[in-house]
C-alpha atoms as a PDB file:
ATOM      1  CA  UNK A   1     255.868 154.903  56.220  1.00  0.00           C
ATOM      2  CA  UNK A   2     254.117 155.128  59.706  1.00  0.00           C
ATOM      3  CA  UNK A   3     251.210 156.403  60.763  1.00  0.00           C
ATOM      4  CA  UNK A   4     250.067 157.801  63.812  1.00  0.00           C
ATOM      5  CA  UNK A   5     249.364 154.857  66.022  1.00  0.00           C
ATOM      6  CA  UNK A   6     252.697 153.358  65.265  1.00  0.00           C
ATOM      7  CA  UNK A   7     254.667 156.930  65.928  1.00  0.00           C
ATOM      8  CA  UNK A   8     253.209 156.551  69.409  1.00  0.00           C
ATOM      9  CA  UNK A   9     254.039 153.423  69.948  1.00  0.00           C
ATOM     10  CA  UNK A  10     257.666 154.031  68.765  1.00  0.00           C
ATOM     11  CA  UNK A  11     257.781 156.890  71.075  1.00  0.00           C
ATOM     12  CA  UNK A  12     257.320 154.667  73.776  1.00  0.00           C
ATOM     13  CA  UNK A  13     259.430 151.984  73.523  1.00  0.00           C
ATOM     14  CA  UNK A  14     262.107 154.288  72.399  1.00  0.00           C
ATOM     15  CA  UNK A  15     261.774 156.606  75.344  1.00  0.00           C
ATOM     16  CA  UNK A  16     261.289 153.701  78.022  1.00  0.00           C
ATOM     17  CA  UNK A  17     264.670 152.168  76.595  1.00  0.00           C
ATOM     18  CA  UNK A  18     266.817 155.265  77.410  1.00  0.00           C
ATOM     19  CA  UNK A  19     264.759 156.133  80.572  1.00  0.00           C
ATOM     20  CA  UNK A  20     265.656 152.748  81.742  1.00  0.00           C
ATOM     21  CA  UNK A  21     268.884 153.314  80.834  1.00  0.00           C
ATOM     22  CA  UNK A  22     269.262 150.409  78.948  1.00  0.00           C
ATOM     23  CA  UNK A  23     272.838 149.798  77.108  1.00  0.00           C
ATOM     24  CA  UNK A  24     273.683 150.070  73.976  1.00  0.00           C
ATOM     25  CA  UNK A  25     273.549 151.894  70.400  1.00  0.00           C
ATOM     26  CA  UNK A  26     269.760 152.416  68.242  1.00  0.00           C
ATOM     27  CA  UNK A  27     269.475 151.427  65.034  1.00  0.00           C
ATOM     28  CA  UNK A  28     266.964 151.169  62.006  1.00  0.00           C
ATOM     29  CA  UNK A  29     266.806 148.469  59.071  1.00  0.00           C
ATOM     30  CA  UNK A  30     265.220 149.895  56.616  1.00  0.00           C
ATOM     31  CA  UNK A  31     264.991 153.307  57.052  1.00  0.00           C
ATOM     32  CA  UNK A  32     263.991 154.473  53.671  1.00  0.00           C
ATOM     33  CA  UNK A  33     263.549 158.322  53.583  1.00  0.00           C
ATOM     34  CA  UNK A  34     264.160 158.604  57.510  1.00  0.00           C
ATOM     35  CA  UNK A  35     260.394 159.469  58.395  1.00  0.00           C
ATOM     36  CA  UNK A  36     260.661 157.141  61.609  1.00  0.00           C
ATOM     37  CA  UNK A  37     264.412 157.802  62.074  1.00  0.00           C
ATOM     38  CA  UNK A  38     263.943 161.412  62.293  1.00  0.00           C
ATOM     39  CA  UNK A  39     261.211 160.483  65.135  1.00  0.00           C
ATOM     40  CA  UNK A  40     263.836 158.372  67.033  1.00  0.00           C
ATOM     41  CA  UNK A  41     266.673 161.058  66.983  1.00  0.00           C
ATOM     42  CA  UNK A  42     263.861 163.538  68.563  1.00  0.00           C
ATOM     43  CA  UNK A  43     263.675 160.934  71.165  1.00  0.00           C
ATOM     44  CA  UNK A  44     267.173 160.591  71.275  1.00  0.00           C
ATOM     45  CA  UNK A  45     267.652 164.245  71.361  1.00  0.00           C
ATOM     46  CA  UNK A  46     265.139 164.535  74.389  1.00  0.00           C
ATOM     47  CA  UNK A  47     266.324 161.813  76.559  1.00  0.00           C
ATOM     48  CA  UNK A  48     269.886 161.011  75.767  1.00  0.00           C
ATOM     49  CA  UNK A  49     271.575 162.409  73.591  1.00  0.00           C
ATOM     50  CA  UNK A  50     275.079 160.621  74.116  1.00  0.00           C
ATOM     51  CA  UNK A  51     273.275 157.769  71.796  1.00  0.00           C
ATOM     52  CA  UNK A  52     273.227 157.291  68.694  1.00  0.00           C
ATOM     53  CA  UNK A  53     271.334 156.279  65.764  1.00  0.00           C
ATOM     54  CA  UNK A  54     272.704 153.856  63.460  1.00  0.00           C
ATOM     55  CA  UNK A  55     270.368 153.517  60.301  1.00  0.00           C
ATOM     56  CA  UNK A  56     270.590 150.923  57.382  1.00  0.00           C
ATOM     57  CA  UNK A  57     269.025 150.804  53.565  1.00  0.00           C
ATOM     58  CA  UNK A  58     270.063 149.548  50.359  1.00  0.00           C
ATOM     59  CA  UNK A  59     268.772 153.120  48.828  1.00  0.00           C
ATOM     60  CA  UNK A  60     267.733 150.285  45.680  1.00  0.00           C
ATOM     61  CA  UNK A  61     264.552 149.561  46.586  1.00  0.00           C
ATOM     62  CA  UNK A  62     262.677 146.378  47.657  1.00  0.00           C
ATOM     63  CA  UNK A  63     264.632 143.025  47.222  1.00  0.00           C
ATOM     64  CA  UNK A  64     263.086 140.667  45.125  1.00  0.00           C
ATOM     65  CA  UNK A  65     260.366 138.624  47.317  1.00  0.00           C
ATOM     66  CA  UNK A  66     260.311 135.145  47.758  1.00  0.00           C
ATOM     67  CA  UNK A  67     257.518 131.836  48.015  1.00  0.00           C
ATOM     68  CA  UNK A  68     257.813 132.575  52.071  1.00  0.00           C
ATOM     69  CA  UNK A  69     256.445 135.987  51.406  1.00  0.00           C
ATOM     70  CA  UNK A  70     252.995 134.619  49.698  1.00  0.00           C
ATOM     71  CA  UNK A  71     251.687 134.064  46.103  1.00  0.00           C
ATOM     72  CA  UNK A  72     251.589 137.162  45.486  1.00  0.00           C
ATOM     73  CA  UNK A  73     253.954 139.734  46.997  1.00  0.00           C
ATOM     74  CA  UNK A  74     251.945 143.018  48.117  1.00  0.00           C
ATOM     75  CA  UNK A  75     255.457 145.125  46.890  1.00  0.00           C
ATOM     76  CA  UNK A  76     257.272 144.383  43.975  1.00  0.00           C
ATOM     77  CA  UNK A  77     261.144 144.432  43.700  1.00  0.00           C
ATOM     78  CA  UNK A  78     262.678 147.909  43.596  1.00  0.00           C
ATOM     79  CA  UNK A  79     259.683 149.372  44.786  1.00  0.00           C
ATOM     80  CA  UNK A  80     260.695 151.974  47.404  1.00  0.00           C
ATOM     81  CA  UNK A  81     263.757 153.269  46.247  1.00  0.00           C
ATOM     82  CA  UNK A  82     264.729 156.855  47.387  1.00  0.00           C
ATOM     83  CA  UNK A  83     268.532 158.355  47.771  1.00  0.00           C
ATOM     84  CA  UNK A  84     270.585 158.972  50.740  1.00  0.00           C
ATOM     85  CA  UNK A  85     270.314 162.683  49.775  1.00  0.00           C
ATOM     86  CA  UNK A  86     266.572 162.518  50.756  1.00  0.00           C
ATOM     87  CA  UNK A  87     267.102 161.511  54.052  1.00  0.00           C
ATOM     88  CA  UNK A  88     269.590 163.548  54.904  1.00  0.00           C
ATOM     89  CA  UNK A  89     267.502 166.360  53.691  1.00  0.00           C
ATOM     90  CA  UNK A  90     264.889 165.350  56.572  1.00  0.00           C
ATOM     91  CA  UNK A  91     266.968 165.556  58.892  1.00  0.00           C
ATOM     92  CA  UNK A  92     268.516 169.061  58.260  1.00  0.00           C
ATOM     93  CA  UNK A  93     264.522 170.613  57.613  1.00  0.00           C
ATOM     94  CA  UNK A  94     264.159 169.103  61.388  1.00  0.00           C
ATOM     95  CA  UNK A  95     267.852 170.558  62.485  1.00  0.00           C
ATOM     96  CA  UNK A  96     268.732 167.113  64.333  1.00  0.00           C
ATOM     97  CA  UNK A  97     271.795 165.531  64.228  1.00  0.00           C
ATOM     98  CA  UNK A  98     272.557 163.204  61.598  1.00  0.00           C
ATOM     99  CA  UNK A  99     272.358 159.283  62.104  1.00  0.00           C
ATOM    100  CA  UNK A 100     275.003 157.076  60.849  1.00  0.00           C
ATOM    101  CA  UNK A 101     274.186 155.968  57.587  1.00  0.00           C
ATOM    102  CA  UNK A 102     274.888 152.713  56.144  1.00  0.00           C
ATOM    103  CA  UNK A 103     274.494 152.001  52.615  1.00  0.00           C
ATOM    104  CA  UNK A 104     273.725 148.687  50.875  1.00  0.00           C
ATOM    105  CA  UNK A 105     271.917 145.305  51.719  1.00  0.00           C
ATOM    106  CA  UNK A 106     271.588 143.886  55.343  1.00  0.00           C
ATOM    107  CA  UNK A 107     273.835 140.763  54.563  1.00  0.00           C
ATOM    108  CA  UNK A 108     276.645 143.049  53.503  1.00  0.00           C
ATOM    109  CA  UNK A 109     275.787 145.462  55.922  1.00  0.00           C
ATOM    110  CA  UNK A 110     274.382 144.110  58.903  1.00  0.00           C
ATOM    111  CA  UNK A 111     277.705 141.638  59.797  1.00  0.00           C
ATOM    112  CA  UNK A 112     280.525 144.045  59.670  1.00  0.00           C
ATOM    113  CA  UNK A 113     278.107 147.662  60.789  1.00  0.00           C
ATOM    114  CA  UNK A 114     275.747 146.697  63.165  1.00  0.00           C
ATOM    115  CA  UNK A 115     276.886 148.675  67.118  1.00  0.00           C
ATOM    116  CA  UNK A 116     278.392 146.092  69.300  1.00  0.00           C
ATOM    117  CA  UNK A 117     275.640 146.805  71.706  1.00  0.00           C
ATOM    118  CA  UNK A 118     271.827 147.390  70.978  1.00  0.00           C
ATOM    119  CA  UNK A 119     269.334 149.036  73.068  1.00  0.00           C
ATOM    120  CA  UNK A 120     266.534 149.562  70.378  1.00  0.00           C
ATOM    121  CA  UNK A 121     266.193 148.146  67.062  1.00  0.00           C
ATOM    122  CA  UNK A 122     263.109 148.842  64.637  1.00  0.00           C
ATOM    123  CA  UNK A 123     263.195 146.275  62.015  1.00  0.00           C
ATOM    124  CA  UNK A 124     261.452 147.539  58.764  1.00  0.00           C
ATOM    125  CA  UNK A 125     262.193 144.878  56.060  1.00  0.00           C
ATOM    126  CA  UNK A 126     259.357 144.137  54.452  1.00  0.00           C
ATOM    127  CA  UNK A 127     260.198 140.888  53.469  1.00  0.00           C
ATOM    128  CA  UNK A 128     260.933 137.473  55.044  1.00  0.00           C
ATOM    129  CA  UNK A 129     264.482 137.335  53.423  1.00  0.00           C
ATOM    130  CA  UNK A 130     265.304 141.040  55.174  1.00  0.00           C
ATOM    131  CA  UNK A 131     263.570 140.295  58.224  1.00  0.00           C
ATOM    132  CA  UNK A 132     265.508 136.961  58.766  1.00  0.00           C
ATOM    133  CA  UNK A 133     268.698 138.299  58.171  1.00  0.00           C
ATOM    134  CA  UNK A 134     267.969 141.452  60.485  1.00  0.00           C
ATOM    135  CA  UNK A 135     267.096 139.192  63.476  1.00  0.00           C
ATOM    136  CA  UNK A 136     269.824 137.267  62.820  1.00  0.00           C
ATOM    137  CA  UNK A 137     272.670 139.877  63.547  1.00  0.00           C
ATOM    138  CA  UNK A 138     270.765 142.403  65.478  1.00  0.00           C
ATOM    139  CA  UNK A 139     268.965 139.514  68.268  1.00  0.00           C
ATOM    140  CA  UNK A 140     272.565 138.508  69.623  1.00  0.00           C
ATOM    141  CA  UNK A 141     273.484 142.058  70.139  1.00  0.00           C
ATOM    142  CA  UNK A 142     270.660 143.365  71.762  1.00  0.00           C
ATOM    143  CA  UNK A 143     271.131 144.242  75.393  1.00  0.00           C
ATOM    144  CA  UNK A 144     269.348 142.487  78.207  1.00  0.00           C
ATOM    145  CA  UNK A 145     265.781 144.852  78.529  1.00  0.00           C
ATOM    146  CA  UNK A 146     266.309 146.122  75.243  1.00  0.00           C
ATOM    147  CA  UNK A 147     263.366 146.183  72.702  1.00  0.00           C
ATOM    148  CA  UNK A 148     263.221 144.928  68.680  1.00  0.00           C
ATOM    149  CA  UNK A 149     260.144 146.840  67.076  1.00  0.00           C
ATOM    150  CA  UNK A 150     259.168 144.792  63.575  1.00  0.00           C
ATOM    151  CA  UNK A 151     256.873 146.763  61.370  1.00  0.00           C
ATOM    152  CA  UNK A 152     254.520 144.887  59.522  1.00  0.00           C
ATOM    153  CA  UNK A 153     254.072 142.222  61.997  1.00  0.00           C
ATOM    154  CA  UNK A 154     250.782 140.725  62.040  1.00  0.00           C
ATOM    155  CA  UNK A 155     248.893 137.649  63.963  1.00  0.00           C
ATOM    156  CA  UNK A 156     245.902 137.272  62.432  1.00  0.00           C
ATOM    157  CA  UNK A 157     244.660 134.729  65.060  1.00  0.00           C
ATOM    158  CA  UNK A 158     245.037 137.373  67.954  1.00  0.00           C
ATOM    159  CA  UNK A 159     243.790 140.572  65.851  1.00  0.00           C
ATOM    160  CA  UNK A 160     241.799 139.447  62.373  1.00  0.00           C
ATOM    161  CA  UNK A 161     241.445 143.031  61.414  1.00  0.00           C
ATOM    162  CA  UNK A 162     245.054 143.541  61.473  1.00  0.00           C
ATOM    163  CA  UNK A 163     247.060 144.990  57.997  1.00  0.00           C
ATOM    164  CA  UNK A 164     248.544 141.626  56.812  1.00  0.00           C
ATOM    165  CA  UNK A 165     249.656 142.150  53.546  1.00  0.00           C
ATOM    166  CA  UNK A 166     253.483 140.995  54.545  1.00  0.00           C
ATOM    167  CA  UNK A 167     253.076 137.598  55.740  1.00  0.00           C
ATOM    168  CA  UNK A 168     256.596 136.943  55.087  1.00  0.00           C
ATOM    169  CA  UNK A 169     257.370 139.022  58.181  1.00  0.00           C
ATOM    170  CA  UNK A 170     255.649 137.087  61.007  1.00  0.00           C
ATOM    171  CA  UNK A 171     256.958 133.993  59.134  1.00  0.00           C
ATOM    172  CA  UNK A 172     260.436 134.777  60.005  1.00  0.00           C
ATOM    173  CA  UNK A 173     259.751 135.858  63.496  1.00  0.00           C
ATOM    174  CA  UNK A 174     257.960 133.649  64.161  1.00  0.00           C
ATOM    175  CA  UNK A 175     260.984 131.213  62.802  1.00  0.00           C
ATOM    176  CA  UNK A 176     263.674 132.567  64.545  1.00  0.00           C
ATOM    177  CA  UNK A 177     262.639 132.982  67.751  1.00  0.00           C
ATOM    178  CA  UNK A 178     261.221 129.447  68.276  1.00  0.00           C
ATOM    179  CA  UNK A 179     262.675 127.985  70.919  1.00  0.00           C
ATOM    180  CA  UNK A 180     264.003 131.459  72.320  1.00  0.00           C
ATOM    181  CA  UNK A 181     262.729 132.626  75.964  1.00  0.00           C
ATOM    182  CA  UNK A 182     261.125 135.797  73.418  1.00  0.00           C
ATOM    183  CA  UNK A 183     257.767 136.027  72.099  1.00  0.00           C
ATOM    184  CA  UNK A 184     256.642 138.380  69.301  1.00  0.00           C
ATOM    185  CA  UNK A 185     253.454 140.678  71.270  1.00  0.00           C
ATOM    186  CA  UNK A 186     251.531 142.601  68.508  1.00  0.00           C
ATOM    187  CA  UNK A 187     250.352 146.465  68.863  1.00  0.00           C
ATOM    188  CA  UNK A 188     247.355 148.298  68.140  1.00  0.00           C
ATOM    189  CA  UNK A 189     248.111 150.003  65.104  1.00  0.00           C
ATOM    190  CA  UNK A 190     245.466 151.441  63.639  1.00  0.00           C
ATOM    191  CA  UNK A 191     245.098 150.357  59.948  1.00  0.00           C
ATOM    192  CA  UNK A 192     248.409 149.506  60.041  1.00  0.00           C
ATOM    193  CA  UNK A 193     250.390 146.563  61.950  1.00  0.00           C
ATOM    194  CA  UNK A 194     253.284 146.017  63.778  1.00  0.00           C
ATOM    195  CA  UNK A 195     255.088 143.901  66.950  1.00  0.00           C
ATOM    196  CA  UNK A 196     257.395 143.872  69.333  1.00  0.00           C
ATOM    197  CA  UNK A 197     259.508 141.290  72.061  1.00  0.00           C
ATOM    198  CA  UNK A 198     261.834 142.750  74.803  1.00  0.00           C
ATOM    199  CA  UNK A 199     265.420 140.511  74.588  1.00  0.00           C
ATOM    200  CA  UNK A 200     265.722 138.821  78.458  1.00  0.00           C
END
């Protein structure tokens, strides 16, 4: 779920990617019902439509949460399930082109799935676990210029009245790309949060 902040965020970094021509293949983790992926395939649809969208979900729900993801997990597992059916049903009430849909968790998924090159990725895992894994296969295929968008990301040191209800998700950015030439920059988003870095 995004609200409207976020949607214009995501319509900027998507459209600057394919302005910009950067390389590569767009893909969501986590797409859930397809709210934000029908938004992207507008975008798509508008300024390149040679792309396309690759999007991921285990169509089960929330993955258990872990200790990295705070005493007490804001969503509980399963919570979030919906059906492929759903989305694709978005999609046709919009008349866009379908993305490629990829069923089942991002460790069986992600490895074997993911586009060989990357140009936008919009990471929506809710979890440290999910958002771990995610950077882990999509970073090394992102092309140089081309952006990861993390929902849920959220400094509290750089905007206290930030949504940070996730805290497993900056945990694991903030993990993996320690030591990288990438930093994680947050974005106004309303009552909401979310970040972004642009792979060099």
């Amino acid at each position: 779920m995004t609200n409207i902040e976020q949607r214009i965020n995501m319509y900027h970094l998507v459209s600057q990617v394919l302005a910009y021509r950067v390389p590569g293949e767009l893909v969501e983790l986590g797409c859930n019902e397809g709210q934000s992926s029908v938004l992207i395939q507008k975008i798509i649809e508008l300024y390149d439509p040679s792309r396309t969208l690759h999007v991921f979900d285990s169509f089960e729900g929330l993955p258990a949460p872990t200790s990295a993801d705070g005493e007490k997990a804001f969503l509980q597992e399963g919570k979030l399930k919906t059906t492929r059916e759903v989305l694709i049903e978005n999609f046709k009430k919009k008349h866009l082109r379908l993305p490629k849909i990829h069923q089942g968790w991002f460790d069986q998924t992600l490895p074997k799935e993911l586009p060989d090159e990357i140009c936008f990725a919009y990471l929506d895992g809710d979890y440290y676990e999910s958002i771990l894994v995610s950077l882990q296969y999509v970073y090394p295929r992102l092309a140089s210029g081309a952006i990861c968008l993390i929902d849920d990301y959220a400094d509290p040191l750089s905007d206290p009245s930030g949504w940070n209800k996730l805290p497993g998700v900056k945990k694991a950015c903030d993990e993996y790309l320690a030591g990288k030439r990438e930093e994680m920059s947050g974005l106004y988003a309303g009552e909401m949060s979310h970040g972004f870095f642009r792979k060099l």
